[in-house]
Protein backbone atom coordinates (compact mmCIF):
# COMPACT_ATOMS: atom_id res chain seq x y z
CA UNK A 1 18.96 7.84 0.05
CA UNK A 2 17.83 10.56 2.96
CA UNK A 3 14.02 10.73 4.02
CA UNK A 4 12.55 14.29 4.17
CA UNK A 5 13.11 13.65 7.64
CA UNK A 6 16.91 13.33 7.45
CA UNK A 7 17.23 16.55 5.55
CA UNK A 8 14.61 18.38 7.64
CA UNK A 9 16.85 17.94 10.76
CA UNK A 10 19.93 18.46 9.46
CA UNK A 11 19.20 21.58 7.35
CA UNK A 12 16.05 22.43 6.52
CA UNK A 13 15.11 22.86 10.74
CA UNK A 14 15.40 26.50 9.69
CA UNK A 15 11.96 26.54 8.51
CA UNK A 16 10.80 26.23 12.25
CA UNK A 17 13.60 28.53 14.38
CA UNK A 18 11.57 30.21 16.90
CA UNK A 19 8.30 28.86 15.81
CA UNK A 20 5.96 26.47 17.64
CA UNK A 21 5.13 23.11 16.05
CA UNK A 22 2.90 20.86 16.16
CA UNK A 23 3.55 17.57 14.49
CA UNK A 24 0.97 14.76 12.56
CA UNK A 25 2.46 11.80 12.41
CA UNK A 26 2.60 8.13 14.19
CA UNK A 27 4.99 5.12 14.46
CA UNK A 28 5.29 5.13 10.86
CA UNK A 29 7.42 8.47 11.27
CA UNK A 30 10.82 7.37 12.03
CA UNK A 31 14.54 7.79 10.59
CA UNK A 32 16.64 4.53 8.82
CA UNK A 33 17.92 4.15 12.78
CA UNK A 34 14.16 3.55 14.02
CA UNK A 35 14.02 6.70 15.88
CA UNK A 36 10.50 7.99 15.92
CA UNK A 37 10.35 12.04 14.45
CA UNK A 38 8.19 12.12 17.28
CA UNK A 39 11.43 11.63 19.80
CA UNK A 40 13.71 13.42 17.44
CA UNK A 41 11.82 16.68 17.39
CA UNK A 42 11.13 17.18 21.14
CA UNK A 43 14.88 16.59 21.57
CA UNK A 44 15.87 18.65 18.76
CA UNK A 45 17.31 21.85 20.44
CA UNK A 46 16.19 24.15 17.81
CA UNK A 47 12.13 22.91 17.07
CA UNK A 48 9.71 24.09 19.70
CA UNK A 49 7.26 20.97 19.33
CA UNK A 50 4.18 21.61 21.13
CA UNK A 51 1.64 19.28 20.09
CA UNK A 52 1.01 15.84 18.61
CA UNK A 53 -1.84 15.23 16.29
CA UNK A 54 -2.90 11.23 15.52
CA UNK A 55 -4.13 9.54 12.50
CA UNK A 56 -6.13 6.55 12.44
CA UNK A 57 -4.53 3.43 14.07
CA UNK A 58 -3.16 6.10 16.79
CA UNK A 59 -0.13 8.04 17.36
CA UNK A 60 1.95 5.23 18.61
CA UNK A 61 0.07 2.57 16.18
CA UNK A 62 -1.43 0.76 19.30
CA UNK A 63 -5.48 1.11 17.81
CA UNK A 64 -7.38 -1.35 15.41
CA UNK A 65 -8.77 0.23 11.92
CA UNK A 66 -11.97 2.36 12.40
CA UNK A 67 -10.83 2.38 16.28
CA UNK A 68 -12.17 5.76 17.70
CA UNK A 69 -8.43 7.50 19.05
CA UNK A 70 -9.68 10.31 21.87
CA UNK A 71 -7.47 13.02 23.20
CA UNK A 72 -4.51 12.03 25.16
CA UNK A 73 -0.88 12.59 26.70
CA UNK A 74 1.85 11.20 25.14
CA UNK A 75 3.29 9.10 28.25
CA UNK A 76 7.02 9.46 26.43
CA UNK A 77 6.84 13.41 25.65
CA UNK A 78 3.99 14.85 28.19
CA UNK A 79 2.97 16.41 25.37
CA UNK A 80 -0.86 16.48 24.32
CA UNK A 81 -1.83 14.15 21.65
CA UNK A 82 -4.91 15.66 19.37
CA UNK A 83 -7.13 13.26 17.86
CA UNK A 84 -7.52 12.91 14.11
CA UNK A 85 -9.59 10.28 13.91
CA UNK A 86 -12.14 10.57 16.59
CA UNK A 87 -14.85 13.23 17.15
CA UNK A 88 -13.40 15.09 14.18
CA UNK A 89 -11.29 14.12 11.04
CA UNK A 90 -10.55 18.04 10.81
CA UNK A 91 -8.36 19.93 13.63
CA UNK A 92 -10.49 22.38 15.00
CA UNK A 93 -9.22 26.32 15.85
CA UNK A 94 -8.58 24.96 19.85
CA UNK A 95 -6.08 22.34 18.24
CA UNK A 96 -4.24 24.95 16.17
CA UNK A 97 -4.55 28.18 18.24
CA UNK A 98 -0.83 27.17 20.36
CA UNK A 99 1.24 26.24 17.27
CA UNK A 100 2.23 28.50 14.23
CA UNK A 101 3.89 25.83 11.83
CA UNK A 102 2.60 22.08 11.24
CA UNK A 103 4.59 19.02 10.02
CA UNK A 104 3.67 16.04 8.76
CA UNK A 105 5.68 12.82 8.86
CA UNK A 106 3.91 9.77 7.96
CA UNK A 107 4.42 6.76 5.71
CA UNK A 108 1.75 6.08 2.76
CA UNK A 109 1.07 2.53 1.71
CA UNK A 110 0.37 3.67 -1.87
CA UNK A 111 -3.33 3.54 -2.50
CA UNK A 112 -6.07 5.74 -2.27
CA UNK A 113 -8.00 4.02 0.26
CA UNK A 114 -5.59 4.86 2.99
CA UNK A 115 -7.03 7.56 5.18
CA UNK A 116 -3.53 9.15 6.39
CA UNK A 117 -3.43 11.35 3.05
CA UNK A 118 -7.11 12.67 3.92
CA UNK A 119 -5.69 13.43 7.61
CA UNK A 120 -3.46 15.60 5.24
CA UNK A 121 -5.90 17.14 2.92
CA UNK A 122 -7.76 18.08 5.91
CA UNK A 123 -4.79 19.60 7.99
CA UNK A 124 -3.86 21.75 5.04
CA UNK A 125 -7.51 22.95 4.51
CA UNK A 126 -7.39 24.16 8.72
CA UNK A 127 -3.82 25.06 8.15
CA UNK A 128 -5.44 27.47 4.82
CA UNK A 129 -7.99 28.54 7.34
CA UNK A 130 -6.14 29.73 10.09
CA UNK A 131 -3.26 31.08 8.94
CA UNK A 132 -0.64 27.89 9.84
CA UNK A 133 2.37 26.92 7.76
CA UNK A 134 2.33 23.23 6.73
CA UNK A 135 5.18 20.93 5.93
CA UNK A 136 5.60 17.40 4.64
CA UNK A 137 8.49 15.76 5.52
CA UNK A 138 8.54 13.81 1.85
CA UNK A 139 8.92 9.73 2.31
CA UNK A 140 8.70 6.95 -0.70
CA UNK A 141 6.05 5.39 -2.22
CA UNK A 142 6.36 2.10 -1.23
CA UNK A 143 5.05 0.45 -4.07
CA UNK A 144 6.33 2.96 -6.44
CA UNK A 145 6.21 6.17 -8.32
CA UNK A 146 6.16 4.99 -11.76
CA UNK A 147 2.77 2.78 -12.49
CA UNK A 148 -0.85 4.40 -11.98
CA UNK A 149 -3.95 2.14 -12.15
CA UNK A 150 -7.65 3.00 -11.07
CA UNK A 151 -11.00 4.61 -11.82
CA UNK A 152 -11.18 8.49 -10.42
CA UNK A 153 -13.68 8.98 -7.43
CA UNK A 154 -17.39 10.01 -7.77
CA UNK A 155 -18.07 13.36 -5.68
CA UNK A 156 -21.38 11.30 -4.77
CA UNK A 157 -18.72 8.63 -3.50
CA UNK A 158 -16.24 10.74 -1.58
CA UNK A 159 -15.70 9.42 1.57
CA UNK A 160 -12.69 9.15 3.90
CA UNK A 161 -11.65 6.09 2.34
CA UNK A 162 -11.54 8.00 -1.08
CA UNK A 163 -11.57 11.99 -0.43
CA UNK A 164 -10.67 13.23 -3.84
CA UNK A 165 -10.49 12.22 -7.37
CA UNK A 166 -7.33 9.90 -7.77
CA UNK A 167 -7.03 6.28 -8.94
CA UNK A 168 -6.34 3.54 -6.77
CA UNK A 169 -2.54 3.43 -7.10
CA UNK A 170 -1.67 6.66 -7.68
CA UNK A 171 1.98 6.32 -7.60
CA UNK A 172 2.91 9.83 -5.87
CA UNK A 173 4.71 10.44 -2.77
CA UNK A 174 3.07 12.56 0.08
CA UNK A 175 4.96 15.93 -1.16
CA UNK A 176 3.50 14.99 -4.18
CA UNK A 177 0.28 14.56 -3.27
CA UNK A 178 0.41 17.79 -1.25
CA UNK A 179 1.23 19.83 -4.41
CA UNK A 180 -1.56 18.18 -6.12
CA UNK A 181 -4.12 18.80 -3.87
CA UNK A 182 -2.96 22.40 -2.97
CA UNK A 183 -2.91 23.07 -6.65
CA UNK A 184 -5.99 20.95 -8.04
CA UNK A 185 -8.03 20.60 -5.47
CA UNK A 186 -8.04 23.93 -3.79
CA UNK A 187 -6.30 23.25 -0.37
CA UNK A 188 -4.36 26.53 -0.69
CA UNK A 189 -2.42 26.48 2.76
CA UNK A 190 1.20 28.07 2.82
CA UNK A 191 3.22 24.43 1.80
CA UNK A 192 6.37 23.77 1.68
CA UNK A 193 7.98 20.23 1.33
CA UNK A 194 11.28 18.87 2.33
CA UNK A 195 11.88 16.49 -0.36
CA UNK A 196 14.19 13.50 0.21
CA UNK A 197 17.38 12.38 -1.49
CA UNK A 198 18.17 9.81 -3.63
CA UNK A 199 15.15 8.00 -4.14
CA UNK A 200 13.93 7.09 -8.09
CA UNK A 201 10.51 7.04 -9.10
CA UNK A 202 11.29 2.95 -9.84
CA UNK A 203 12.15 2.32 -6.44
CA UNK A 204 9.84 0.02 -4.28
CA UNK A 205 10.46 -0.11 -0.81
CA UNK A 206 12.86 -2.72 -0.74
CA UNK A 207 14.94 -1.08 -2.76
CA UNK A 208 15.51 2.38 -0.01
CA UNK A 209 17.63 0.56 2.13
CA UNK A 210 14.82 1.57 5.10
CA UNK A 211 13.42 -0.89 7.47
CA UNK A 212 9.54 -1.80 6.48
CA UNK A 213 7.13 -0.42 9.53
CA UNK A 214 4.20 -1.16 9.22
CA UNK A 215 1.90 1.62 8.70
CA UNK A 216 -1.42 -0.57 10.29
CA UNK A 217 -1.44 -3.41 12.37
CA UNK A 218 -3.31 -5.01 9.08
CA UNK A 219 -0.14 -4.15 6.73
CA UNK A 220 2.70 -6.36 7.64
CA UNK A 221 4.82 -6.42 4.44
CA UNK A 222 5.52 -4.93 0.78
CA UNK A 223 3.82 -7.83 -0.42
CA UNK A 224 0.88 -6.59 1.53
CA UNK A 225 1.28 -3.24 0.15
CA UNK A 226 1.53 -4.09 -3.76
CA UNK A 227 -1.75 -6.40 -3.66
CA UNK A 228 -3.81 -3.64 -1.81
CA UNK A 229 -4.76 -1.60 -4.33
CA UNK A 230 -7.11 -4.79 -5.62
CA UNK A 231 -7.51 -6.91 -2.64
CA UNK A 232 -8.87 -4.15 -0.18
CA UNK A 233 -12.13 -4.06 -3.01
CA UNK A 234 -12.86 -7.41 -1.01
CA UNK A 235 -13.29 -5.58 2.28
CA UNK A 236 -16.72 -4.56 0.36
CA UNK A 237 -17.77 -8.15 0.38
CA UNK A 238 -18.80 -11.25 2.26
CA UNK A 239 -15.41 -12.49 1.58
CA UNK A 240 -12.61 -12.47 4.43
CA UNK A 241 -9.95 -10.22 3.59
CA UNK A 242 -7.40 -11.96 5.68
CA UNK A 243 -8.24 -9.39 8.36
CA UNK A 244 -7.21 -11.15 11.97
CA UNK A 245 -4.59 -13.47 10.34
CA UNK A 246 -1.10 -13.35 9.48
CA UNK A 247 -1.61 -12.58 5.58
CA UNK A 248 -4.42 -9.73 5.34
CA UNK A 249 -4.70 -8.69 2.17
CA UNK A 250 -2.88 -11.23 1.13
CA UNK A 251 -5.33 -14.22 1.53
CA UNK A 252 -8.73 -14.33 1.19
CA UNK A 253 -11.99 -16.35 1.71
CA UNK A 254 -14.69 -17.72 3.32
CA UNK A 255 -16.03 -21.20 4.83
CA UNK A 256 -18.35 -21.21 1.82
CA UNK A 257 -15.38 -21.42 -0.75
CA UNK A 258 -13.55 -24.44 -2.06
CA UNK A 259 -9.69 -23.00 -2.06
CA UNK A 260 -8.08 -25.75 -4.36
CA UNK A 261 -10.72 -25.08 -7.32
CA UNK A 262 -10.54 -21.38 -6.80
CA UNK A 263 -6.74 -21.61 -6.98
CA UNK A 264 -7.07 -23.58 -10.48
CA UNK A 265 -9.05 -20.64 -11.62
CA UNK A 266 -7.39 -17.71 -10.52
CA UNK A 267 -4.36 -18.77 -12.38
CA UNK A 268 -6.48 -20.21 -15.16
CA UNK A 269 -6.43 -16.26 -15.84
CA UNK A 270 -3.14 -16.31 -16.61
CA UNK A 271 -3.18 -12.53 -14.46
CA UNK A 272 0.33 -11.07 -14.98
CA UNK A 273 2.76 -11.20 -11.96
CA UNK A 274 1.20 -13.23 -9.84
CA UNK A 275 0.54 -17.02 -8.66
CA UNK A 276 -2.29 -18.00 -6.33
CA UNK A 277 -2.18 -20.53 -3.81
CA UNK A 278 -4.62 -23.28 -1.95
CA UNK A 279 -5.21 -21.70 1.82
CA UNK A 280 -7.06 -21.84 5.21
CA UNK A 281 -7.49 -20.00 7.70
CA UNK A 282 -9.11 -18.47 10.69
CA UNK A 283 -9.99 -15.04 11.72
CA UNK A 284 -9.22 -13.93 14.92
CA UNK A 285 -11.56 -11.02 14.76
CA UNK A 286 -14.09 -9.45 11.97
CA UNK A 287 -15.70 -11.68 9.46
CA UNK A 288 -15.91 -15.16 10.49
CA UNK A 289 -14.04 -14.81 13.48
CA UNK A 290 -13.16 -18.60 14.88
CA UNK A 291 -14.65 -20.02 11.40
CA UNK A 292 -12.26 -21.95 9.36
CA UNK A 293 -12.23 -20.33 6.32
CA UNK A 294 -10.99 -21.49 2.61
CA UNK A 295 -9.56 -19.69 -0.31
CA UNK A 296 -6.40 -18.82 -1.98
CA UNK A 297 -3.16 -16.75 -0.82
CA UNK A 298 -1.54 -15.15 -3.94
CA UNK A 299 2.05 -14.41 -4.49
CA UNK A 300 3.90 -12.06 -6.46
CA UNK A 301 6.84 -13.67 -9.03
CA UNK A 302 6.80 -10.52 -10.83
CA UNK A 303 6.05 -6.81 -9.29
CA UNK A 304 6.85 -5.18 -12.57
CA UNK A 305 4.31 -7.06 -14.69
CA UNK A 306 1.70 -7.55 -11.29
CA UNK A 307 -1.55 -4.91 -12.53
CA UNK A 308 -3.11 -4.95 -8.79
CA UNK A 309 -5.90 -3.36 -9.09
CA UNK A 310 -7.55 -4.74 -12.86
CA UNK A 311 -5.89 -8.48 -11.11
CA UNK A 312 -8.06 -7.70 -8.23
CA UNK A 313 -11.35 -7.14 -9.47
CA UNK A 314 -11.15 -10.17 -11.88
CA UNK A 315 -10.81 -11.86 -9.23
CA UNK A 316 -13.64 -10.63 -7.39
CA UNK A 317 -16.00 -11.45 -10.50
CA UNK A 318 -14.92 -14.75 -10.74
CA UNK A 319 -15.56 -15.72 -7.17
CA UNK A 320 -19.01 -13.92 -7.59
CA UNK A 321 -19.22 -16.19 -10.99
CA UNK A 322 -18.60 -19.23 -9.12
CA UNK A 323 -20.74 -18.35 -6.14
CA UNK A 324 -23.72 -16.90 -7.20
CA UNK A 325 -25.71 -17.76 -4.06
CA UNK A 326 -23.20 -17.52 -1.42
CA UNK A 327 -21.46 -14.54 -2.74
CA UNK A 328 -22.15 -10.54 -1.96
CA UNK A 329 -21.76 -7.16 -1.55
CA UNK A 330 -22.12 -6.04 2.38
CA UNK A 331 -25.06 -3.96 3.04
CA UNK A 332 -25.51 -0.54 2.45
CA UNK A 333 -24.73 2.13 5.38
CA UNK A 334 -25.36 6.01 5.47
CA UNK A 335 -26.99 5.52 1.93
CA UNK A 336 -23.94 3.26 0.29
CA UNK A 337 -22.62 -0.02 0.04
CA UNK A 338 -18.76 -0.17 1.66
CA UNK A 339 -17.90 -1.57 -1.39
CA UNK A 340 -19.23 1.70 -3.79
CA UNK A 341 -16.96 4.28 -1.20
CA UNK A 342 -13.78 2.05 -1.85
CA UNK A 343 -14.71 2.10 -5.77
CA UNK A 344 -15.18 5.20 -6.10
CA UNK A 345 -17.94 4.94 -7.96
CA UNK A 346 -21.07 2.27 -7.79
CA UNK A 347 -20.42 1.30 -11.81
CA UNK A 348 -17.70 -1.47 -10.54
CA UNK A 349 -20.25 -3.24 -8.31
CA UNK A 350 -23.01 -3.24 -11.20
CA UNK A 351 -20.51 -4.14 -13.65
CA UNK A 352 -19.41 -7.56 -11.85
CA UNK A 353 -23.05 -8.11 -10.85
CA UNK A 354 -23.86 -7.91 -14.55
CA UNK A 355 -20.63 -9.48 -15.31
CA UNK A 356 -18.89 -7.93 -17.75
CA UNK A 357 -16.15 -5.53 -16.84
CA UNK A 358 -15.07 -4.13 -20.16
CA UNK A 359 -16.85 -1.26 -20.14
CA UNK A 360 -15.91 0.21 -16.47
CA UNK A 361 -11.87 -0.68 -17.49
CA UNK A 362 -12.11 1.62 -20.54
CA UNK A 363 -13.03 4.38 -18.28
CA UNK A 364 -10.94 3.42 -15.51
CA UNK A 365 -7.53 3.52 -18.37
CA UNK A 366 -8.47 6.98 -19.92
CA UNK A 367 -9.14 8.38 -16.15
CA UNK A 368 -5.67 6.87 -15.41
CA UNK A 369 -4.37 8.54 -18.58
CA UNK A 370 -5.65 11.67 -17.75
CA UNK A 371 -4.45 11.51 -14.29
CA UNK A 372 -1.26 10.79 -15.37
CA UNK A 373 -1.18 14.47 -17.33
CA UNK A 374 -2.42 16.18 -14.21
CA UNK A 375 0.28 14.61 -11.39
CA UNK A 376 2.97 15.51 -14.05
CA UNK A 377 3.27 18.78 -12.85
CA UNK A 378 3.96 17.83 -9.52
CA UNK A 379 6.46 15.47 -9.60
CA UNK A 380 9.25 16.18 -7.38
CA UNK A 381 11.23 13.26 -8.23
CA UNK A 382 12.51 11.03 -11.70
C-alpha cells in the first residue's frame, strides 16, 4: 500500500507548485523508509514549505501529554515551528498570513479522545476563515475502518479531548474525518485529500506493512491502540492507567487493589477477545508515582471479537463494585469531572455509580448506528 504521503510527493505535489506551505504534522508523519514529511518537504524541489505547526506531544514528539509546546525553530529545518497546543489550540491570522496552502500529515490512534483530529478541525475552521487551502495527506486507521463503538458527545461535554459528536472508535481515517467534519459539522475550508493506496477498511496496522511510531510517548504498540478506546475512561479515575510504565493503557491499578482476585473477575466476564492478567507495577510519574501498584494487564487473543470500549467500562464498574470505598471519579475542574469530557456525556459516570449500565449501552448502540449512516458518505476507502 502507498500513504497519502507517498502519492502526494510523487504526483499529487502539483497541488502546491508555486505556493507556500505550511505543514501540521510531528514524528508521526513519516514515509515506510522512516523519513519524516517534515524532511521530505523542505527538500522537495517543487514545495515551498514555510512553516511548521505542532500538535500536542510537540513537533518532534519530545513533550509529555498536556505539556504546554511554545513557539520555536526547528534546529533541523530553521524553519519556525507554530504552536498548536500552547497559548492557542487555533492558528491565529499571524500564523497563517506567510503561507497560502496547509497540509496535514499526522497519524491517528483511532479514538476520539485523541486531540490531533481537533488540531485538524481547528486548522480547517482558520483555513475557512482566511482564505487557506487545506490538505490531508490520508494515513490508516490503525485499529481499523470497519467496527464503530461509542456514545456521541454532549455539546455541554465538548472539550478538546472530545470536540464533536463521534463515538469512541470511530473507525475513519483522517481524510475521512475531514470530509465529515467539513460536511457535518460546518468546517467549510477549501479540502482536498490525497488518499492512499491499497489499504482495506479491515486492515489494522499490522497488516500495512508500515513500521508502528508511536504517536505519544504513552502509545507504544497496536495493542495499546485497540484497548484505548475503553481503557483511557480510567484516566477519569483514581485508578493508574499504566501512565509512567511500560504498558499504559494496557495495565491498570492502584496500591489499593488486589490484582490476582481482580484478574479472576475480569475474565469471570467472559468479555470477548480478551484475557486479563495478575500485574504490578510502579509509576514513574502521575498517579502514584514510586507506589507499587496492583491490578491486571489484559491481552488481546482475538482483535476481531475484542468490543473495547463496552469491555472497558465493565470493567470500570466492576472495580468500582469491588471497591466501593477506595474507588472514584477524580474531581471536578472548570465545572466537570475528567471523566464526564472523555465520556462524552456525564450519564456513563451516573450509570456505574448507580450500577447498572443497560440503559446508557442502548443509547450508546443506536448513536453508533446512526453514526454509522452519517460516515457512510464519506468513506473514501472499502
Amino acid at each position: 500500500m502507498k500513504l497519502g504521503l507517498d502519492c502526494f510527493l510523487e504526483k499529487d505535489y502539483s497541488l502546491v507548485e508555486k505556493k507556500r506551505v505550511g505543514l501540521l504534522s510531528n514524528l508521526t508523519g513519516v514515509n515506510q523508509s522512516l523519513q519524516p514529511t517534515i524532511d521530505l518537504l523542505y527538500q522537495h524541489s517543487k514545495v515551498n514549505l514555510v512553516s511548521l505547526f505542532a500538535p500536542e506531544h510537540g513537533i518532534r514528539g519530545d513533550a509529555k501529554e498536556g505539556e504546554h509546546i511554545e513557539f520555536s525553530i526547528d534546529p533541523h529545518t530553521g524553519l519556525p515551528v507554530y504552536s498548536l497546543y500552547g497559548q492557542t489550540r487555533k492558528p491565529t491570522p499571524e500564523m497563517l498570513e506567510d503561507i497560502d496552502v496547509v497540509l496535514f500529515d499526522l497519524q491517528d490512534i483511532g479514538s476520539r479522545y485523541y486531540t490531533y483530529i481537533y488540531s485538524m478541525a481547528y486548522m480547517m475552521e482558520a483555513c475557512q476563515e482566511h482564505n487557506k487551502t487545506f490538505i490531508v495527506l490520508d494515513r490508516p486507521n490503525p485499529v481499523g475502518g470497519l467496527n464503530v463503538e461509542g456514545n456521541l458527545v454532549e455539546e455541554a461535554f465538548q472539550s478538546f479531548v472530545g470536540l464533536l459528536p463521534i463515538p469512541n472508535r470511530h473507525g475513519m481515517t483522517v481524510g475521512e474525518l475531514a470530509l465529515l467534519f467539513k460536511h457535518e459539522f460546518s468546517y467549510q475550508c477549501d479540502l482536498h485529500i490525497v488518499k492512499m493506496e491499497g489499504w482495506s477498511r479491515d486492515m489494522l496496522h499490522n497488516d500495512t506493512g508500515y513500521a508502528w511510531v508511536p504517536p505519544s510517548p504513552n502509545a507504544p504498540s497496536l495493542d495499546m491502540a485497540l484497548l484505548y478506546p475503553g481503557t483511557c475512561l480510567i484516566e477519569g479515575t483514581n485508578l493508574s492507567e499504566g501512565r509512567g510504565t511500560v504498558k499504559p493503557f494496557e495495565q491498570f491499578g492502584a496500591p489499593f487493589i488486589n490484582g490476582f482476585e481482580l484478574a479472576q473477575a475480569i475474565n469471570h466476564l467472559r468479555l470477548p477477545g480478551v484475557i486479563a492478567r495478575q500485574a504490578s507495577f510502579v509509576p514513574t510519574y502521575q498517579k502514584y508515582n514510586g507506589a507499587q501498584c496492583h491490578g491486571v494487564q489484559l491481552h488481546l487473543t482475538d482483535t476481531s471479537l475484542y468490543e473495547p470500549f463496552s469491555s472497558g467500562i465493565k470493567i470500570i464498574q466492576l472495580i468500582a463494585e469491588r471497591y466501593p470505598e477506595h474507588f472514584s471519579f477524580t474531581k471536578p475542574t472548570n465545572g466537570h469531572y475528567m471523566f464526564d469530557l472523555l465520556a462524552g456525556t456525564d450519564t456513563l459516570r451516573k450509570a456505574i455509580r448507580d450500577g447498572d449500565l443497560t440503559s446508557f449501552f442502548a443509547t450508546s448502540k443506536k448513536q453508533s448506528k446512526a453514526f454509522l449512516k452519517q460516515r457512510s458518505h464519506y468513506l473514501l476507502y472499502s
